[in-house]
Protein backbone atom coordinates (compact mmCIF):
# COMPACT_ATOMS: atom_id res chain seq x y z
CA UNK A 1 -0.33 -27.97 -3.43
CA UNK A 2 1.73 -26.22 -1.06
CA UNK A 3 1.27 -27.59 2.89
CA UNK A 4 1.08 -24.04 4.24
CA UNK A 5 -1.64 -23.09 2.21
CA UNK A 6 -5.56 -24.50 2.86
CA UNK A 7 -7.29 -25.56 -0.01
CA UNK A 8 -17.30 7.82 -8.56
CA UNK A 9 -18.68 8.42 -5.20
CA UNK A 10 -18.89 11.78 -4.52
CA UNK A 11 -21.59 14.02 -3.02
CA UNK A 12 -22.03 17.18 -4.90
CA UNK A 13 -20.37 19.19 -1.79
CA UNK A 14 -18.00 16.61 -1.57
CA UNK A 15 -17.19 17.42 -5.46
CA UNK A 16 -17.13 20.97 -4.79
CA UNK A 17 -14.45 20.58 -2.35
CA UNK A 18 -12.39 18.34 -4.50
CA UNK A 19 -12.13 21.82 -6.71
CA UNK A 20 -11.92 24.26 -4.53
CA UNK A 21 -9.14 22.28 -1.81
CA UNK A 22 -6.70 21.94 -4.12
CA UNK A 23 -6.82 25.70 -5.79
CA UNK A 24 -6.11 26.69 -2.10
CA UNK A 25 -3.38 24.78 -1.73
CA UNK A 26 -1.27 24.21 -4.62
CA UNK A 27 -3.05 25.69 -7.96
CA UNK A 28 -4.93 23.66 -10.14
CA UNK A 29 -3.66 23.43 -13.89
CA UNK A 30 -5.35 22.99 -16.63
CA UNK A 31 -4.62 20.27 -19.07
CA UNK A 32 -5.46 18.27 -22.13
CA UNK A 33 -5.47 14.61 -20.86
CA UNK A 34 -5.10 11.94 -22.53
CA UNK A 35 -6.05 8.38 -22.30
CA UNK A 36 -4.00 5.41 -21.95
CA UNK A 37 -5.15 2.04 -23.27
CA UNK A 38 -4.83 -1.26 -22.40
CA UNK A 39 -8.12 -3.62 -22.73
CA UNK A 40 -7.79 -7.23 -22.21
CA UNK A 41 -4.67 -6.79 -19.84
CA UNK A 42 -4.02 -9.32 -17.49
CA UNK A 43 -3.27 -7.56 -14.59
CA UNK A 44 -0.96 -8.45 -11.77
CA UNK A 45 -1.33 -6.19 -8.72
CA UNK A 46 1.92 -7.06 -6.03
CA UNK A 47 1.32 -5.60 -2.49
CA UNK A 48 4.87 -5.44 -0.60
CA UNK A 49 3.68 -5.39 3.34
CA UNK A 50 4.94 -2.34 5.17
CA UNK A 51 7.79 -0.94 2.12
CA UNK A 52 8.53 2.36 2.29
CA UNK A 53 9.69 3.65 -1.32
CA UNK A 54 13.15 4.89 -0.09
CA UNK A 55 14.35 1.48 0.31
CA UNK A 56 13.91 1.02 -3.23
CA UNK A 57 17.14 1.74 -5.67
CA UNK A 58 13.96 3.23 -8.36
CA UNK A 59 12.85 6.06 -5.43
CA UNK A 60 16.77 6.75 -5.45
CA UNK A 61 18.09 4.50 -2.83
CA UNK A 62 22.29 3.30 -2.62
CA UNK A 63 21.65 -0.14 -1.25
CA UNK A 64 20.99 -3.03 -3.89
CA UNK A 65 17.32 -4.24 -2.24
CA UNK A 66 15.46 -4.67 -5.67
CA UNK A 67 16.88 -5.63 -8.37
CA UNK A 68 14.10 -7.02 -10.52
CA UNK A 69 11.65 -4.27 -9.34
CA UNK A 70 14.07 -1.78 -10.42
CA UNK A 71 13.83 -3.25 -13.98
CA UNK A 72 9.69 -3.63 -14.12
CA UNK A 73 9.68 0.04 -13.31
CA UNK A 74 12.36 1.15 -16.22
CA UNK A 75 9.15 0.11 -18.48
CA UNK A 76 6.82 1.77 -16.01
CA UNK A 77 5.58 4.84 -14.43
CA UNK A 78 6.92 5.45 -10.96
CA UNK A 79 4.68 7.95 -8.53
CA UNK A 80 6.92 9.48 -6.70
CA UNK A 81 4.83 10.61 -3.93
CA UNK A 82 1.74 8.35 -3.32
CA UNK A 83 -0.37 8.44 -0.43
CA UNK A 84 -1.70 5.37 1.66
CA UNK A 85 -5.16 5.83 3.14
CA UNK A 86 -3.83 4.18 6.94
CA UNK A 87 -0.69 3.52 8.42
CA UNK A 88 -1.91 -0.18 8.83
CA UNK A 89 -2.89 -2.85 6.52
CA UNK A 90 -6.77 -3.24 6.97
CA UNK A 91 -7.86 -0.15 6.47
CA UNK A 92 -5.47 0.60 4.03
CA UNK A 93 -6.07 -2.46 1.58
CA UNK A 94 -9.91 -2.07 2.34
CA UNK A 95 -9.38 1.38 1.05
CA UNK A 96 -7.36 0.05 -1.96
CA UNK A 97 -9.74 -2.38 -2.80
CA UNK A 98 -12.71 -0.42 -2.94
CA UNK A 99 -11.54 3.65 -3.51
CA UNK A 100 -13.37 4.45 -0.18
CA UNK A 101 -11.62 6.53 2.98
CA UNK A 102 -11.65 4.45 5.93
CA UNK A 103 -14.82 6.20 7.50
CA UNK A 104 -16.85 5.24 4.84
CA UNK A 105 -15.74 1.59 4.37
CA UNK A 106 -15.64 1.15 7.97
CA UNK A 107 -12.73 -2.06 8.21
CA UNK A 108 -10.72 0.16 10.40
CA UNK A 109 -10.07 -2.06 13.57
CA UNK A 110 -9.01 -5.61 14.49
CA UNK A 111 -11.99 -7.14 14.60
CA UNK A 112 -13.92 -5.18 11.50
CA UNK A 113 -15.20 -6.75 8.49
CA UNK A 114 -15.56 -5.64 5.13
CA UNK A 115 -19.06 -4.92 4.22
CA UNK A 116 -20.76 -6.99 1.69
CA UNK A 117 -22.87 -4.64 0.35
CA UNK A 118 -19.52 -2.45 -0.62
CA UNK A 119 -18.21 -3.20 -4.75
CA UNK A 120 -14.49 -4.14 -4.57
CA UNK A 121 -12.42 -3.70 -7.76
CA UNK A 122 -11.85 -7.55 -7.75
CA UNK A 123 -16.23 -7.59 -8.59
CA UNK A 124 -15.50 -5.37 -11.02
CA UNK A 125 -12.87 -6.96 -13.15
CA UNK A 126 -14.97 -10.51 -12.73
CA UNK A 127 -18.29 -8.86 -13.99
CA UNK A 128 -15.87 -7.91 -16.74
CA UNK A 129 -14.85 -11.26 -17.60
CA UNK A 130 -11.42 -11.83 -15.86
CA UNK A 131 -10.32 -14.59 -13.72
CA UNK A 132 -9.52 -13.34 -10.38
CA UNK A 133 -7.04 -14.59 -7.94
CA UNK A 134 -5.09 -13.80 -4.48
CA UNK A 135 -2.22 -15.59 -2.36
CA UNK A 136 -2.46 -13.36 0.65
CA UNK A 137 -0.52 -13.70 3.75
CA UNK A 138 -1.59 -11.06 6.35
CA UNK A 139 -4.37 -12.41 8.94
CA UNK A 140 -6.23 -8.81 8.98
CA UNK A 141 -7.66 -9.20 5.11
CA UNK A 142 -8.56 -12.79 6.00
CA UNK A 143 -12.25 -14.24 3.92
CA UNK A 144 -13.72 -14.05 7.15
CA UNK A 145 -13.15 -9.93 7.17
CA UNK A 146 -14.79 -10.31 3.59
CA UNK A 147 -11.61 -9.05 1.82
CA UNK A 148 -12.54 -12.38 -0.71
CA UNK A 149 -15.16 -10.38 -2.39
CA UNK A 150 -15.27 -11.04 -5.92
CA UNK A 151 -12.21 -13.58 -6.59
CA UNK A 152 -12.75 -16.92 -7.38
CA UNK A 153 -10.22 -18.43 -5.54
CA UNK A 154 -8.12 -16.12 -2.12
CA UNK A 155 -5.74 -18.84 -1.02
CA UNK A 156 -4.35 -17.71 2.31
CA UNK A 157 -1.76 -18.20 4.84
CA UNK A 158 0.15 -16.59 7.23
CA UNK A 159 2.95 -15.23 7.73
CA UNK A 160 5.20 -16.34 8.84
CA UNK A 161 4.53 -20.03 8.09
CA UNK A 162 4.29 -19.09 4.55
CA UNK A 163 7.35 -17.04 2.75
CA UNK A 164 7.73 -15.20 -0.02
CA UNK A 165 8.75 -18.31 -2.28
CA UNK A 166 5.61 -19.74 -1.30
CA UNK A 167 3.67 -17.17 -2.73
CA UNK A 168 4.81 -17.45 -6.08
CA UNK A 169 4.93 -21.07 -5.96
CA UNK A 170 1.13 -20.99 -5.59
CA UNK A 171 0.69 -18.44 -7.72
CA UNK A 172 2.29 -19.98 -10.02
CA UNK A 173 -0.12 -23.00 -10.07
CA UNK A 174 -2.50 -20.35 -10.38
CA UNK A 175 -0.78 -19.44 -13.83
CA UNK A 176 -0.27 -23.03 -15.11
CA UNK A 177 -3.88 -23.58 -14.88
CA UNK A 178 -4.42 -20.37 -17.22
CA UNK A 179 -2.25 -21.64 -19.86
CA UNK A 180 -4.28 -24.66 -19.86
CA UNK A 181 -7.39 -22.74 -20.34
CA UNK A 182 -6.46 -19.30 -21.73
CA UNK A 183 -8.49 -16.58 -19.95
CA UNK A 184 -7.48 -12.31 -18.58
CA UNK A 185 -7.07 -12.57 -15.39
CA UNK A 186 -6.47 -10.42 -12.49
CA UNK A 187 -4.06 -11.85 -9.52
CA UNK A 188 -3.12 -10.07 -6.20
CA UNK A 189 0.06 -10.85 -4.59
CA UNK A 190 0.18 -10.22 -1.02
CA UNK A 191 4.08 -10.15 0.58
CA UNK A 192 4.48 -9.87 4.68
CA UNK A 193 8.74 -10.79 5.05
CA UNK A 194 9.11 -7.27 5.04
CA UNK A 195 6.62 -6.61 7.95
CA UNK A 196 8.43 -7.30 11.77
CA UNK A 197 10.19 -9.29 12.53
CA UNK A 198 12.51 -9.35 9.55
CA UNK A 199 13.29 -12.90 9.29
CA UNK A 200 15.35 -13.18 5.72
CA UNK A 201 17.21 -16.25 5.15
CA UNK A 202 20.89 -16.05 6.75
CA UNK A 203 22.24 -15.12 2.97
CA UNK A 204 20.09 -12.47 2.28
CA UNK A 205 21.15 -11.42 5.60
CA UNK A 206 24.95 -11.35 4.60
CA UNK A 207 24.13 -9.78 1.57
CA UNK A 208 23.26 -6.57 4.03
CA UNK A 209 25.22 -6.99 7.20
CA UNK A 210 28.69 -8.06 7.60
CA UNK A 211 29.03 -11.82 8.82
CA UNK A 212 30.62 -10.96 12.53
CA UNK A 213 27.18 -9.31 12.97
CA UNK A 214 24.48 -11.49 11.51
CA UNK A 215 21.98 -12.62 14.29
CA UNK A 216 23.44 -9.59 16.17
CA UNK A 217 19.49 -9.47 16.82
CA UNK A 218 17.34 -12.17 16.21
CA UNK A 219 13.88 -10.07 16.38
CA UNK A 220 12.19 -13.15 15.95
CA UNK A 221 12.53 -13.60 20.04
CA UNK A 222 12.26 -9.42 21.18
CA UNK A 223 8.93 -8.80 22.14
CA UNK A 224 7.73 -5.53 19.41
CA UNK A 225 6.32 -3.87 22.68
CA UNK A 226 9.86 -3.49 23.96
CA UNK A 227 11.56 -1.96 20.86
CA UNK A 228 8.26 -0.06 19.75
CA UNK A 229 8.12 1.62 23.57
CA UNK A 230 12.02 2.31 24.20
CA UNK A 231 11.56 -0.38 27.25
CA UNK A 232 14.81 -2.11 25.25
CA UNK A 233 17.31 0.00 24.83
CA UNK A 234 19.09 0.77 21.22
CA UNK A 235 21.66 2.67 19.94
CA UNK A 236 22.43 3.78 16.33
CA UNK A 237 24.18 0.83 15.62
CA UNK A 238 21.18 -1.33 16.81
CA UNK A 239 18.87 0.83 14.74
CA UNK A 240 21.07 0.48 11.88
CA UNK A 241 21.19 -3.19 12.12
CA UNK A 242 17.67 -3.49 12.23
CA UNK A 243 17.16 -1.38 9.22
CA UNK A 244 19.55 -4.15 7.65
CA UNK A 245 17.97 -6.40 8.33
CA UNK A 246 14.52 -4.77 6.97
CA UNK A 247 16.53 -4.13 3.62
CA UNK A 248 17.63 -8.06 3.37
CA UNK A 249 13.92 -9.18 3.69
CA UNK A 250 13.06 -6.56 0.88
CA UNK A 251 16.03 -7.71 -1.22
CA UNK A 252 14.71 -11.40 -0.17
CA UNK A 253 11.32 -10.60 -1.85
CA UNK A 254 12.57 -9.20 -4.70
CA UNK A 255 13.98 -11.98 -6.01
CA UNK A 256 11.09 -13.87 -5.89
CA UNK A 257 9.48 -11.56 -8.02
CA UNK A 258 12.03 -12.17 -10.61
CA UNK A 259 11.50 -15.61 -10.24
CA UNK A 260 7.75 -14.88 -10.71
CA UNK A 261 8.52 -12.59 -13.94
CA UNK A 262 10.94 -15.16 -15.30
CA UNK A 263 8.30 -17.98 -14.88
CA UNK A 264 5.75 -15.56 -16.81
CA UNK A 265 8.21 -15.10 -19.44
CA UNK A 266 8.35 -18.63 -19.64
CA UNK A 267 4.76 -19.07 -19.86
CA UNK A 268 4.05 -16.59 -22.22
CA UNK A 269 2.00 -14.29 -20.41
CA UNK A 270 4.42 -11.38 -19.25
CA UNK A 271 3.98 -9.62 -22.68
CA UNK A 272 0.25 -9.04 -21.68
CA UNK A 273 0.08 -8.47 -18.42
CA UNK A 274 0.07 -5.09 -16.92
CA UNK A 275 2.23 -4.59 -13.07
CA UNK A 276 1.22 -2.78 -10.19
CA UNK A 277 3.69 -3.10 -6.98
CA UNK A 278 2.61 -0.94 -4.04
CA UNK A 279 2.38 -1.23 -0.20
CA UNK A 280 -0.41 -0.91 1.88
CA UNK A 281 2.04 1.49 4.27
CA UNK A 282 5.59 2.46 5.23
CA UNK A 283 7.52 1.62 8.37
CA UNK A 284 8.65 4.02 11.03
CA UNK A 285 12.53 3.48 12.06
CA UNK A 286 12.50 6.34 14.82
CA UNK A 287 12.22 9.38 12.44
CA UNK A 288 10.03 10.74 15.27
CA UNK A 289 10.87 8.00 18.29
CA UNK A 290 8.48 5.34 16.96
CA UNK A 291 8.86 2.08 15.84
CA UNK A 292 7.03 0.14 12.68
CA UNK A 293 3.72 1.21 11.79
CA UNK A 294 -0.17 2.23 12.81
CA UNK A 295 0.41 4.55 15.70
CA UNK A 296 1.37 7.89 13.64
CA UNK A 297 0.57 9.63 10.24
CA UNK A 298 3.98 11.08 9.57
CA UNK A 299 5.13 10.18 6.07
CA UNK A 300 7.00 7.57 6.55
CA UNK A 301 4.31 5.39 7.16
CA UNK A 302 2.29 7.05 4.46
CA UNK A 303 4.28 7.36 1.44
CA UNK A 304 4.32 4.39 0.11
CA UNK A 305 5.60 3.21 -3.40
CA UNK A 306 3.44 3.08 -6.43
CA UNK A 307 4.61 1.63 -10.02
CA UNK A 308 2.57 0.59 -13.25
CA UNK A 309 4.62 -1.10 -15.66
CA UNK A 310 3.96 -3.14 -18.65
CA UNK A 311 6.04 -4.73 -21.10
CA UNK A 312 5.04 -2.50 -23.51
CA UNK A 313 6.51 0.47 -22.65
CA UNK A 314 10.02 1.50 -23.25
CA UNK A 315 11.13 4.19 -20.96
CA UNK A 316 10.87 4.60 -17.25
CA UNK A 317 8.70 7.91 -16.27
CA UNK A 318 8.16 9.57 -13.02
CA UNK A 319 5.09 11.83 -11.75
CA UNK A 320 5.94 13.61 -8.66
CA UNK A 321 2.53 14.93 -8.02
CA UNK A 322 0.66 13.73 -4.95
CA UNK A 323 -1.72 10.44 -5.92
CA UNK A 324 -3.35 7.97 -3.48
CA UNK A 325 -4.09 4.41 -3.10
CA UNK A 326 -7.46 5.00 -3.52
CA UNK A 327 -6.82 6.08 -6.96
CA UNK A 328 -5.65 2.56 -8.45
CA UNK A 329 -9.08 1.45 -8.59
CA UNK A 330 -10.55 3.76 -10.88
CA UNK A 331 -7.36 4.39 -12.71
CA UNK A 332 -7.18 0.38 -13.49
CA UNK A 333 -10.88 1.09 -15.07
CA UNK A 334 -9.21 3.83 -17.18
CA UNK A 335 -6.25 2.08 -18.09
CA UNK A 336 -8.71 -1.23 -19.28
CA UNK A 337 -11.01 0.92 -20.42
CA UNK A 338 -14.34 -0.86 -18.35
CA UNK A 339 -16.90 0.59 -17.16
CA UNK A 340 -18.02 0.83 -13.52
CA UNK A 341 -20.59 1.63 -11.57
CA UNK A 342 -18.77 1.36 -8.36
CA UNK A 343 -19.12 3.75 -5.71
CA UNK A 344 -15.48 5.24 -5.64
CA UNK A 345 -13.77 8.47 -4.00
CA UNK A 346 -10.50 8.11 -5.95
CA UNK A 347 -9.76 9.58 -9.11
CA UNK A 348 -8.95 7.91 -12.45
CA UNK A 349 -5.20 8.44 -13.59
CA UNK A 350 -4.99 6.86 -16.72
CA UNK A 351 -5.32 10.25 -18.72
CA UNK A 352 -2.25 11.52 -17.06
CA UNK A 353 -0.17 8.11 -17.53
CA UNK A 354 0.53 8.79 -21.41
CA UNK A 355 0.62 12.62 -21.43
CA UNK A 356 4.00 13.81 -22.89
CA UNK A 357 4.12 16.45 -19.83
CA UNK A 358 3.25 16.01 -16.47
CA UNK A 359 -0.10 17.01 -15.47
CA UNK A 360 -0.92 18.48 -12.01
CA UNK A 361 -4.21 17.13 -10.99
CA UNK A 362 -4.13 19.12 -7.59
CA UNK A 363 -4.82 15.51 -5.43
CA UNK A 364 -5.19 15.79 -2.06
CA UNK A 365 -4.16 13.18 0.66
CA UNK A 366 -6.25 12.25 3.23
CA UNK A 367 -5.22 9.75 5.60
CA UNK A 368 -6.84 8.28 9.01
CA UNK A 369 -7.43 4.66 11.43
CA UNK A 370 -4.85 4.57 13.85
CA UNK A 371 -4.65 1.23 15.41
CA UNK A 372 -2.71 2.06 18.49
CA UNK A 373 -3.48 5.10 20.53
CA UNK A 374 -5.63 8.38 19.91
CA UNK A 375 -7.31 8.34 16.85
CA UNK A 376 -5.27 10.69 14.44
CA UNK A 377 -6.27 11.73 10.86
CA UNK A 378 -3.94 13.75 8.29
CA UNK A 379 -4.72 16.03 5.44
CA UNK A 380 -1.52 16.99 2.76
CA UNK A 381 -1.47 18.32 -0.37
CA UNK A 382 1.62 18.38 -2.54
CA UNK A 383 3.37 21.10 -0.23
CA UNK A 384 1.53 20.87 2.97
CA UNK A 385 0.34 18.26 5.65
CA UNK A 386 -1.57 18.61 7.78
CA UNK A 387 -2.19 16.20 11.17
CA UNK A 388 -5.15 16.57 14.26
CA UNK A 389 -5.39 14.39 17.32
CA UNK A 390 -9.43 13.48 17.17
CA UNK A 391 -10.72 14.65 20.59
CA UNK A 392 -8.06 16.45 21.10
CA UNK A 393 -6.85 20.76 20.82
CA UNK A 394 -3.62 18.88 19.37
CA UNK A 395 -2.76 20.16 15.58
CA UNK A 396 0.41 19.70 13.39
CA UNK A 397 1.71 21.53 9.99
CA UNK A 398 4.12 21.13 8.13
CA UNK A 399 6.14 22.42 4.41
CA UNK A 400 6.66 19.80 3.10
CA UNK A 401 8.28 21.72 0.32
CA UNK A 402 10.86 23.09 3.12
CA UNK A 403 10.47 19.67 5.56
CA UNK A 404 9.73 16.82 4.10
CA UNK A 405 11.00 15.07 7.16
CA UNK A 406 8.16 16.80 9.29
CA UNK A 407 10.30 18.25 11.76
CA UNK A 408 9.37 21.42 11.87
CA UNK A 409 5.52 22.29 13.24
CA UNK A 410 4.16 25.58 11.87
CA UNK A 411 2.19 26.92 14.58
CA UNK A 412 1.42 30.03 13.32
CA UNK A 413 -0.32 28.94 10.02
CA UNK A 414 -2.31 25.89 11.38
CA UNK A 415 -5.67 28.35 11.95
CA UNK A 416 -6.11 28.36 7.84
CA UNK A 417 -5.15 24.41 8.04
CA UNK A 418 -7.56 23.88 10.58
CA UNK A 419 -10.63 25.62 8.51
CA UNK A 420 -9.61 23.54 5.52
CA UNK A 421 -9.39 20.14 7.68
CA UNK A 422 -13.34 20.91 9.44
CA UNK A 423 -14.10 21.67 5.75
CA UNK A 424 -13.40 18.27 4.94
CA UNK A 425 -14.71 16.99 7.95
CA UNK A 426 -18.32 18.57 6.97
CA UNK A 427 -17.60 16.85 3.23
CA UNK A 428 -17.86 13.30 4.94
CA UNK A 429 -20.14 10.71 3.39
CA UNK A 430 -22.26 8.51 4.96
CA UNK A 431 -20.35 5.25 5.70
CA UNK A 432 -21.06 1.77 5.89
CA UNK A 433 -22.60 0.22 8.41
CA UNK A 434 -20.10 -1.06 10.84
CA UNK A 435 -19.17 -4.82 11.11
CA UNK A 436 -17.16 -6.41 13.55
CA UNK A 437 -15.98 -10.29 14.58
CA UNK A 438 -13.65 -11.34 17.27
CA UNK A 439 -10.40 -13.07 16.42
CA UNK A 440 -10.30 -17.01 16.75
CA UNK A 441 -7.07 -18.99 18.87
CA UNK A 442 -5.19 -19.26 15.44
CA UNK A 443 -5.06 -15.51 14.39
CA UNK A 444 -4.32 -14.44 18.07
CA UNK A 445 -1.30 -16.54 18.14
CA UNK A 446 -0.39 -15.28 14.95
CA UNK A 447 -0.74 -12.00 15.99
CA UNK A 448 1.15 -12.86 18.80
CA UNK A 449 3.95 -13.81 16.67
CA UNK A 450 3.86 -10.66 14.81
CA UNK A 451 4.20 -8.76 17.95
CA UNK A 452 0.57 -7.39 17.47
CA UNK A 453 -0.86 -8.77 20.76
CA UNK A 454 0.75 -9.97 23.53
């Protein structure tokens, strides 16, 4: 054992709006749909903390960061513009592990727990007979916020005591036990060395930045409250640097993912186990002055990058429509063809996976729980976003056919934006009842480290 490592929800004017939001905004198609099969899949779900998509060489990126991911998705279906629920990790994995917005699963804050009473898509593939696993290294989806529902063993540790190779080591013991006693599973992979401080190993570091400048910055001593509020001062070459940096951790991870594939190979089980590698959000690097992530909903913390892949397949696809974390639930029911009874706002994907045409399913993003400053919740479809500033007059819109870098705020159309977003607001289920527990010495001085608290 490894030291660092102890032992189709929808009201029926909810519905309505699903068909009549996305006619207004970008014209719903109609389609024959498919399904695409897989039963008795294992499936491996990899969660890369805080990766944006355009520091991938698959989303069309020059540097060399991944490798081995860039090969899983040439026999795999890239999204090229999914949506995370949050721009931080609770309420964005809460949201991908049940299909529920953040108001109606309620883990939105530090100190929220999961409800019990909610069914998370780990249940559901163990009522369905699978083994179910984590290694998780973030403290915010910890067993005692009840993000363990439904696996049978969520090994955690964090970050960042425990590294990327650790990870797979453990999950790999996971694995060895599975070839001793054959049985589907279903394993979740949880990744933080690409979250702050961006810590890779001095080689991956070199691999990036040239060797006169590594530890230029060692961010492992700079407080995150001084970078994230300008108090220390950067130029562009700073920023660059730290962006290096960021790209050497991803590049870092990467490779342990080969090593994880390669070890599958060995084992046997790659041929028959279906990929998902996704991120819970994006990172900010000043696009609009800020700093890393849960304080805005501009895209960069919301786009985040979603491949299936299975061995399989032959050919690498992309779907450019609009799809959202929420969605991987119910599409993973598609895909395995199960049934479920689980209360779910996303939308199952599966039909569009195999279609020889691309299929516009009209999707809409909705995004909310800020975990610094004024509550903020977004609204985008394929070629418009939409942003308020709860409690606030304060509205943003943008084209995102025209600016996809948000820059420019359309004042004079935000009136028919605004009608659409109280629409929504009036479509709001009842959520959860509200849970909450205070942090203990160990996850505040993890936190700490993190640059979460000071």
């Amino acid at each position: 054992m490894i030291g660092c490592f102890p032992g189709a929800f929808r009201s029926r004017k909810f519905g309505l709006l699903l068909l009549i939001l996305p006619l207004l905004l970008s014209g719903c198609k109609e389609s024959g749909i498919t399904t695409a099969g897989c039963r008795d899949c294992n499936i491996v779900l990899i969660l890369i903390d805080a990766l944006r998509p355009d520091h991938l060489p698959c989303y069309g990126y020059d540097e060399d960061t991944a490798p081995a991911i860039d090969r899983l998705a040439g026999r795999g279906i890239i999204f090229g513009n999914a949506i995370s629920q949050s721009s931080w990790t609770k309420a964005s994995v809460a949201s991908l592990f049940t299909s529920l917005y953040p108001h109606n699963h309620q883990a939105k804050k530090w100190r929220d727990v999961l409800p019990l009473e909610i069914t998370t898509l780990a249940e559901e593939l163990k009522r369905h007979g699978y083994r179910t696993f984590a290694v998780q290294t973030n403290t915010f989806i910890q067993t005692r916020h009840n993000f363990d529902q439904g696996f049978d063993e969520y090994v955690e540790s964090a970050y960042p005591e425990c590294t990327a190779d650790l990870v797979v080591d453990r999950a790999m013991e996971f694995f060895d036990g599975i070839e001793a006693e054959p049985k589907k599973f279903f394993a979740y992979l949880h990744f933080m060395d690409t979250h702050f401080p961006y810590d890779a190993p001095e080689a991956y570091q070199r691999k990036f930045i040239d060797d006169d400048h590594v530890g230029y910055f060692d961010l492992t001593k700079v407080p995150l409250k001084n970078i994230r509020s300008g108090a220390m001062q950067l130029f562009a070459e700073d920023k660059a640097h730290i962006q290096a940096l960021y790209d050497a951790e991803i590049r870092f991870v990467d490779d342990q993912i080969r090593e994880l594939i390669d070890r599958l190979k060995q084992s046997g089980l790659f041929d028959d186990t279906l990929f998902i590698i996704t991120s819970d959000h994006g990172e900010e690097f000043w696009e609009h002055g800020g700093f890393e992530h849960g304080h805005s909903m501009y895209n960069e913390l919301l786009r985040v990058p979603l491949i299936i892949c299975h061995p399989g397949l032959e050919t690498r696809k992309k779907i450019g429509q609009l799809v959202r974390l929420i969605d991987v639930f119910p599409t993973l029911m598609g895909i395995l063809d199960l049934d479920t009874e689980a209360e779910m706002m996303g939308v199952d994907l599966s039909e569009i996976l195999a279609a020889d045409k691309e299929i516009d399913l009209g999707l809409l993003g909705f995004s909310e729980a800020i975990l610094y400053g004024d509550e903020k919740k977004a609204i985008q479809s394929a070629h418009f976003k939409f942003i308020k500033r709860m409690g606030t007059p304060v509205y943003e819109l943008y084209d995102l056919d025209k600016d996809r870098r948000e820059r420019n705020d359309l004042r004079k159309k935000r009136n028919e934006f605004k009608k659409l977003f109280h629409e929504y607001r009036k479509a709001e289920s009842r959520p959860y009842r509200r849970v909450k527990k205070n942090l203990d010495e160990k996850a505040k001085k993890i936190l700490e480290s993190l640059g979460y608290i000071k």
